[in-house]
Protein backbone atom coordinates (compact mmCIF):
# COMPACT_ATOMS: atom_id res chain seq x y z
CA UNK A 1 -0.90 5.32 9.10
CA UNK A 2 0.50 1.72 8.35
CA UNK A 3 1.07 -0.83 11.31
CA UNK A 4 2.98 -3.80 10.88
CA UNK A 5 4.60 -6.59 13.02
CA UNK A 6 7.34 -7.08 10.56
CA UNK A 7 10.15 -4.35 10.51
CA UNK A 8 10.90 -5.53 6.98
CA UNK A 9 7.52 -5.19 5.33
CA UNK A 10 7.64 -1.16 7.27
CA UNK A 11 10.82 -0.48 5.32
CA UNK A 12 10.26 -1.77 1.89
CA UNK A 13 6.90 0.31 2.30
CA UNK A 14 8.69 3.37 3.60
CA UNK A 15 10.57 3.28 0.62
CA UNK A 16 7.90 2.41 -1.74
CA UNK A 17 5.97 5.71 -0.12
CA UNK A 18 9.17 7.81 0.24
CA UNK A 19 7.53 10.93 -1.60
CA UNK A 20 4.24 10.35 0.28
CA UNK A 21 4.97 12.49 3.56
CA UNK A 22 1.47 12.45 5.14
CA UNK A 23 1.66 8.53 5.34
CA UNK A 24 3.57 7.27 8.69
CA UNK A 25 4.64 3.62 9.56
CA UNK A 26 4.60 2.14 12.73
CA UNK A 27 6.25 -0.84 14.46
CA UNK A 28 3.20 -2.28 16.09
CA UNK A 29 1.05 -5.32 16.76
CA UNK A 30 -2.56 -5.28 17.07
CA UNK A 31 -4.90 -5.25 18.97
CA UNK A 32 -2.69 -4.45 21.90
CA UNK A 33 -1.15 -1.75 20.26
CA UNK A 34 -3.31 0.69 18.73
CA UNK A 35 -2.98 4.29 16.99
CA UNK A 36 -5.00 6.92 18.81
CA UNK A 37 -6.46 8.37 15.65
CA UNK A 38 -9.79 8.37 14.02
CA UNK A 39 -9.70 6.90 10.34
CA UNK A 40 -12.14 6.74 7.58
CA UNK A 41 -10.66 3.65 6.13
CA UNK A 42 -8.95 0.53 8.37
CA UNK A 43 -7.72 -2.56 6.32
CA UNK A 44 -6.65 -4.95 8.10
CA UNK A 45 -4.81 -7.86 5.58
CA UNK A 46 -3.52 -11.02 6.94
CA UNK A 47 -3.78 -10.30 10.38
CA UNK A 48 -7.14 -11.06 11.98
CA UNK A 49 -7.01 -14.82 11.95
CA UNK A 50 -3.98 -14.68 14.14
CA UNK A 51 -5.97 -12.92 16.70
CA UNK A 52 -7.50 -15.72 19.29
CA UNK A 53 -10.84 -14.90 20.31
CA UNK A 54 -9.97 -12.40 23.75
CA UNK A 55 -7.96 -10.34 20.73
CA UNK A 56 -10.63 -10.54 18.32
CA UNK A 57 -12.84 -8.97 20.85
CA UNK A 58 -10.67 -6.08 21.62
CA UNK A 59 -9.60 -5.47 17.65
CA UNK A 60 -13.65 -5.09 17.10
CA UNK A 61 -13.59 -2.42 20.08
CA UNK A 62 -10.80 -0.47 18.70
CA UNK A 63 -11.91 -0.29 15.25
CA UNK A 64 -15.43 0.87 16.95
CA UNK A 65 -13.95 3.20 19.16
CA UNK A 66 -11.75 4.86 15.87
CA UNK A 67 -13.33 4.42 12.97
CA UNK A 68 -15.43 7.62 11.39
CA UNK A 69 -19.09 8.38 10.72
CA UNK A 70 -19.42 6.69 6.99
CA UNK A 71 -15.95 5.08 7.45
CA UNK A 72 -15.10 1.76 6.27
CA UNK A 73 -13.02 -1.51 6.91
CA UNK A 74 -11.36 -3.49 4.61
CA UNK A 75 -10.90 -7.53 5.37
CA UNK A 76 -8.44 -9.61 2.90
CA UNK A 77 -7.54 -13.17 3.81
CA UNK A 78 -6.12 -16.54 2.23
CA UNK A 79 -8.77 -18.82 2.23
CA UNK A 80 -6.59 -21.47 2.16
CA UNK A 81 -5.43 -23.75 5.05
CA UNK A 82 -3.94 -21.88 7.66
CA UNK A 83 -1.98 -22.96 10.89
CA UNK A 84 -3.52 -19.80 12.64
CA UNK A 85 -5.75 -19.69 15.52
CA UNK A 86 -8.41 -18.69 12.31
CA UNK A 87 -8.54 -19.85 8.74
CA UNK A 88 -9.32 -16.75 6.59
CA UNK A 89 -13.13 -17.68 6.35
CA UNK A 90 -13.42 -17.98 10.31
CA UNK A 91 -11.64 -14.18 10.50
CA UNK A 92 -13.71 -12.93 8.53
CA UNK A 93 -16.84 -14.14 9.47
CA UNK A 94 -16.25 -13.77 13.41
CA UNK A 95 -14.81 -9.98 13.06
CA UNK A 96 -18.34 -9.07 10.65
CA UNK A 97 -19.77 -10.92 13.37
CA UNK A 98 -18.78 -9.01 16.35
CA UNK A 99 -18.83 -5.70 14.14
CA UNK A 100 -22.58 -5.69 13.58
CA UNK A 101 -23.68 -3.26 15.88
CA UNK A 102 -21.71 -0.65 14.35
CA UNK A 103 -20.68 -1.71 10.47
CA UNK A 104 -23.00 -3.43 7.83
CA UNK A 105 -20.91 -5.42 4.79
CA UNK A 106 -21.66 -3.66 1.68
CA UNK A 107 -18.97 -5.66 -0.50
CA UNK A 108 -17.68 -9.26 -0.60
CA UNK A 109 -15.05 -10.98 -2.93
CA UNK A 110 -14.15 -15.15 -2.87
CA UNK A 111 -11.31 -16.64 -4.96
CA UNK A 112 -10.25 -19.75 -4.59
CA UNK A 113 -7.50 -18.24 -3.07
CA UNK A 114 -8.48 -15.30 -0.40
CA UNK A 115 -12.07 -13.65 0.40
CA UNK A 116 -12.32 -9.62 0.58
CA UNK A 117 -14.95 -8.18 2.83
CA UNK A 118 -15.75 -4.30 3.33
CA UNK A 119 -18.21 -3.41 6.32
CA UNK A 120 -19.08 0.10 6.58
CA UNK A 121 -20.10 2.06 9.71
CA UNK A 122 -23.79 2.45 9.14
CA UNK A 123 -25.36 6.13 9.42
CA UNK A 124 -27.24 5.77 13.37
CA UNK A 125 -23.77 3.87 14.65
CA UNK A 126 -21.13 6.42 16.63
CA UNK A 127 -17.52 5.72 17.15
């Protein structure tokens, strides 16, 4: 399942995935608008330091209340300067924050350009 805010960006990946028929594309912006799914893998690219803190908050509860047993999350951001609510470090850092109950970072990447972070539901947390 791939969401996107951008109708563009869903149809040059529709037809980039045109022979891949268990992958769907949605129209959708989060957090507000969420699948109802379970997933063993969320990434979430470019999008969480748009999010103002209220939407942070409830992106951390749906990727709690979806995300499997031994699942994990993938965070990629520009670390450059941003006119967002969040630069890419402050995304990062406040989603791993608020995700610490549940997912422990097992993986971390820094360019000079964007940062990669992958947290990991850890064995005693439940979705």
């Amino acid at each position: 399942m791939s969401l996107d805010l951008a109708e563009r960006a869903l149809s040059r990946a529709r037809e980039r995935c045109r022979d891949l028929s268990h992958v769907r594309f949605e129209l959708a912006q989060v957090p507000g608008q969420w699948p109802g799914n379970s997933f063993d893998l969320i990434l979430l690219s470019e999008v969480v330091y748009y999010l103002d803190a209220g939407d942070l908050t409830r992106l951390v509860d749906r990727v709690q209340g979806c995300l499997r047993p031994g699942g994990d999350v993938v965070l990629v951001h520009r670390t450059g300067e941003t006119h967002y609510p969040l630069t890419g470090d402050e995304a990062a850092e406040r989603f791993i924050d608020g995700t610490r109950a549940f997912l422990r970072v097992f993986g971390q990447s820094r360019t000079d350009k964007y940062r990669l972070d992958v947290p990991a539901r850890h064995e005693d947390a439940r979705p």
